[in-house]
C-alpha atoms as a PDB file:
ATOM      1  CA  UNK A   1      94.837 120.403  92.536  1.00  0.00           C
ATOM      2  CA  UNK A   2      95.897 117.017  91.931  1.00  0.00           C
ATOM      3  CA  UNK A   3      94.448 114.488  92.984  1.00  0.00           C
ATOM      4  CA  UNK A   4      95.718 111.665  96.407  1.00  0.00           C
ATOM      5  CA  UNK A   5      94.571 108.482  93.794  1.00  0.00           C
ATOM      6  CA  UNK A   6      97.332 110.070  91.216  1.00  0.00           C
ATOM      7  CA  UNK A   7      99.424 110.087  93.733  1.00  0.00           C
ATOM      8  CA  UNK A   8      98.739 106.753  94.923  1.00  0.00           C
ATOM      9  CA  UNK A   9      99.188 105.327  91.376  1.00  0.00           C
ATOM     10  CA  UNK A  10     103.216 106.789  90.771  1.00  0.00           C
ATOM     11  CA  UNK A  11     103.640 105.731  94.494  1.00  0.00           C
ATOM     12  CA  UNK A  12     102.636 101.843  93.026  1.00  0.00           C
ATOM     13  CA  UNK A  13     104.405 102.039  90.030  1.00  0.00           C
ATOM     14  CA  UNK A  14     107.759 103.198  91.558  1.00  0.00           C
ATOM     15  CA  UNK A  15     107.391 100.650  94.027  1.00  0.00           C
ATOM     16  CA  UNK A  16     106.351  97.664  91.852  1.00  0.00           C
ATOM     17  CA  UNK A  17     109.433  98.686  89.382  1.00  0.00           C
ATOM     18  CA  UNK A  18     111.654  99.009  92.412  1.00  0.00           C
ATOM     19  CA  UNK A  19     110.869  95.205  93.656  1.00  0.00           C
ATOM     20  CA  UNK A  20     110.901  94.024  90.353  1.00  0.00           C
ATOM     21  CA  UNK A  21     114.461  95.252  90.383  1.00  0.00           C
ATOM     22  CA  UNK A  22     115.017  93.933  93.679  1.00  0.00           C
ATOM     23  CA  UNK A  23     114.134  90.661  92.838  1.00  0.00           C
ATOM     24  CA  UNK A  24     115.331  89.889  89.274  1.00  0.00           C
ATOM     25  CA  UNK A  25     118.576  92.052  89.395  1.00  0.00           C
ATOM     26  CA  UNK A  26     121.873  89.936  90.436  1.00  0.00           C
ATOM     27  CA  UNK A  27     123.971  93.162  89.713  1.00  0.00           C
ATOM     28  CA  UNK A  28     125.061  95.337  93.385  1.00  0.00           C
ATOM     29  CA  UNK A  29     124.884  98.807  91.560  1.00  0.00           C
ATOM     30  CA  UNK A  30     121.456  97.657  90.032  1.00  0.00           C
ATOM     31  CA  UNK A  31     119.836  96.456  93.454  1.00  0.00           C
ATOM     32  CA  UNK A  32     121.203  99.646  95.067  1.00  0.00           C
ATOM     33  CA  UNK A  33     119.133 101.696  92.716  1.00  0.00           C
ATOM     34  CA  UNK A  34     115.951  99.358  93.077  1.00  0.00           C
ATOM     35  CA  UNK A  35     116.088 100.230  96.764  1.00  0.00           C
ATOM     36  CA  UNK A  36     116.537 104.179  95.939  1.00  0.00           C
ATOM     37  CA  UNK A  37     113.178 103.513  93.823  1.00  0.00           C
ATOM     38  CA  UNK A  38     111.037 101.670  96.877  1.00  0.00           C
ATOM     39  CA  UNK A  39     112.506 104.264  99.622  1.00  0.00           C
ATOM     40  CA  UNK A  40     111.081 107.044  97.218  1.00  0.00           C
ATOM     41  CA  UNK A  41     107.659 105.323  97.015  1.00  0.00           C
ATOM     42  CA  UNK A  42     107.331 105.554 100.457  1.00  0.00           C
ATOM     43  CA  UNK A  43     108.663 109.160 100.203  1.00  0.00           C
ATOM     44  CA  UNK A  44     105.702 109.941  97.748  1.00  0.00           C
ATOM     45  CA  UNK A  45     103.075 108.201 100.074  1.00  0.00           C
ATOM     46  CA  UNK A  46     104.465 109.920 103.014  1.00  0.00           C
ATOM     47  CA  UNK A  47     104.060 113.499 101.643  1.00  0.00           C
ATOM     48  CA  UNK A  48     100.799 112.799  99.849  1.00  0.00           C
ATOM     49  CA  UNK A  49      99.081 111.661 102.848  1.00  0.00           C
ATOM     50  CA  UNK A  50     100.196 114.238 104.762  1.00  0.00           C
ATOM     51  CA  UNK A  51      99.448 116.998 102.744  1.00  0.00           C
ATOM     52  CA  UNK A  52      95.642 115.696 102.219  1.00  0.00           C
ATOM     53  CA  UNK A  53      94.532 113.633 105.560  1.00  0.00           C
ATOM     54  CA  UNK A  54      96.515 116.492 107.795  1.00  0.00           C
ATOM     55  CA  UNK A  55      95.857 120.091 106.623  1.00  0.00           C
ATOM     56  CA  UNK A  56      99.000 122.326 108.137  1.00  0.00           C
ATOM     57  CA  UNK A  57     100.994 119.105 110.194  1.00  0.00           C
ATOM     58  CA  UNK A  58     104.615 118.275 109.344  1.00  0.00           C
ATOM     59  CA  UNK A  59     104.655 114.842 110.670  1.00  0.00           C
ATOM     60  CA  UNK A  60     104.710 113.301 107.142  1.00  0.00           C
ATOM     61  CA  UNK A  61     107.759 115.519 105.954  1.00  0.00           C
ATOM     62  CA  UNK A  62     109.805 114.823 108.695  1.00  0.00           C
ATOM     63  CA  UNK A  63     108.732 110.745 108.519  1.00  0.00           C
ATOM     64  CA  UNK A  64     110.366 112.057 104.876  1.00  0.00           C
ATOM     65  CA  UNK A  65     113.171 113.578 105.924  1.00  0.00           C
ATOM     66  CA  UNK A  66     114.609 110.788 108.159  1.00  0.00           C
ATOM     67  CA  UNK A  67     113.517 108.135 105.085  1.00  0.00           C
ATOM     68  CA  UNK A  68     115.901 110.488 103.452  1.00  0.00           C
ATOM     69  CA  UNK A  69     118.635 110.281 105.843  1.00  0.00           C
ATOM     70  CA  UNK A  70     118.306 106.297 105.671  1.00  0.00           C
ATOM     71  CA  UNK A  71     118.656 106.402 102.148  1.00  0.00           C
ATOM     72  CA  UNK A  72     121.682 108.565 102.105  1.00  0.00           C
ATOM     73  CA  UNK A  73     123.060 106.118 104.656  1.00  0.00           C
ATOM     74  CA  UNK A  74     121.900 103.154 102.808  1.00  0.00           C
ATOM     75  CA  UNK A  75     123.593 104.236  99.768  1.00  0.00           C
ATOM     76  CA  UNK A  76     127.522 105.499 101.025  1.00  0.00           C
ATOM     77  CA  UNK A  77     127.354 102.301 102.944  1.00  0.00           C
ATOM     78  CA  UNK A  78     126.536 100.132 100.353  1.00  0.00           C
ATOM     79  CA  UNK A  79     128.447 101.929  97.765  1.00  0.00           C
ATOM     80  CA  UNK A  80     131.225 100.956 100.474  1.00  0.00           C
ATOM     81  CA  UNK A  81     130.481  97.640 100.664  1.00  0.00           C
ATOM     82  CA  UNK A  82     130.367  97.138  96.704  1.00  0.00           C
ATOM     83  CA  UNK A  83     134.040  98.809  96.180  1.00  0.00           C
ATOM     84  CA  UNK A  84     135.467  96.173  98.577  1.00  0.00           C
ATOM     85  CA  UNK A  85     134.039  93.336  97.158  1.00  0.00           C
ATOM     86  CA  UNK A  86     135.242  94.673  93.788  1.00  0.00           C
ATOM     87  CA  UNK A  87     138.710  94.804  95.054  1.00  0.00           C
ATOM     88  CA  UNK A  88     138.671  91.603  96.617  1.00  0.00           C
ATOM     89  CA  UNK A  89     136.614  89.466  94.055  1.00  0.00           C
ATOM     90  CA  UNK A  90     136.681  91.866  90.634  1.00  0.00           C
ATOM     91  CA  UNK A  91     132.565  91.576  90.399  1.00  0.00           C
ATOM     92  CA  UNK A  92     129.723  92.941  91.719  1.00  0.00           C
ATOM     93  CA  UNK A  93     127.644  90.190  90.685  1.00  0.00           C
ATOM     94  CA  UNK A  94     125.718  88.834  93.423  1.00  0.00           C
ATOM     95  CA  UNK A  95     125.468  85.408  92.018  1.00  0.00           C
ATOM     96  CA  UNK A  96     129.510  85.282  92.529  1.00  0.00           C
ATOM     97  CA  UNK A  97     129.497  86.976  95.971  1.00  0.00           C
ATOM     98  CA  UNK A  98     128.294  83.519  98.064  1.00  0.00           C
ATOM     99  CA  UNK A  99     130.991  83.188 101.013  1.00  0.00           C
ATOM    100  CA  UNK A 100     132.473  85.605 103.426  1.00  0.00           C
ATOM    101  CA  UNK A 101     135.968  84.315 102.092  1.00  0.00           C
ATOM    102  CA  UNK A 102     138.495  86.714 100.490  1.00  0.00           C
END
C-alpha cells in the first residue's frame, strides 16, 4: 500500500509546476495546460484523502468528478476563447492580447 505522504508529494509537485506555468507562461495554449496541471493536483489530493481519512465514503470522488466537469468546461471554453482571438489578432500571446478591441 502506498503511502498518503507519496501522495502528498506528486500532489505538490504537479501543483508547484502548474503555477510555475501559470505565472511565467505568456503563451494561451501553455497557461491552459498549467491550469489542467493545478486542477489535477487537487484531483490527486481529493482521492488520496478520501481513500485514507474515509474508509468506504465517495464524497472525495464525486468532489473529483465535478473538478472534472470544471476542467472539461474550463478547457472547450477556453480553447474557444483562444481560436477567436487567433482570428481576430493572429497570436495567442498574452502579452499582445491587452484591449477588448478587434
Amino acid at each position: 500500500m502506498v503511502p498518503l505522504s507519496w501522495y502528498l508529494i506528486l500532489a505538490a509537485a504537479l501543483f508547484s509546476i502548474g503555477l510555475y506555468g501559470l505565472l511565467a507562461r505568456r503563451n494561451l495554449v501553455m497557461l491552459l495546460m498549467s491550469l489542467e496541471l493545478l486542477l489535477n493536483a487537487v484531483n490527486i489530493n481529493l482521492i488520496a484523502f478520501s481513500r485514507y481519512l474515509e474508509e468506504g465514503q465517495v464524497v472525495g470522488r464525486v468532489f473529483a468528478l465535478f473538478v472534472y466537469v470544471i476542467a472539461a468546461a474550463e478547457t472547450a471554453l477556453g480553447l474557444a476563447i483562444m481560436i477567436a482571438v487567433w482570428r481576430t489578432r493572429q497570436t495567442v500571446a498574452v502579452d499582445e492580447i491587452d484591449t477588448l478591441k478587434g
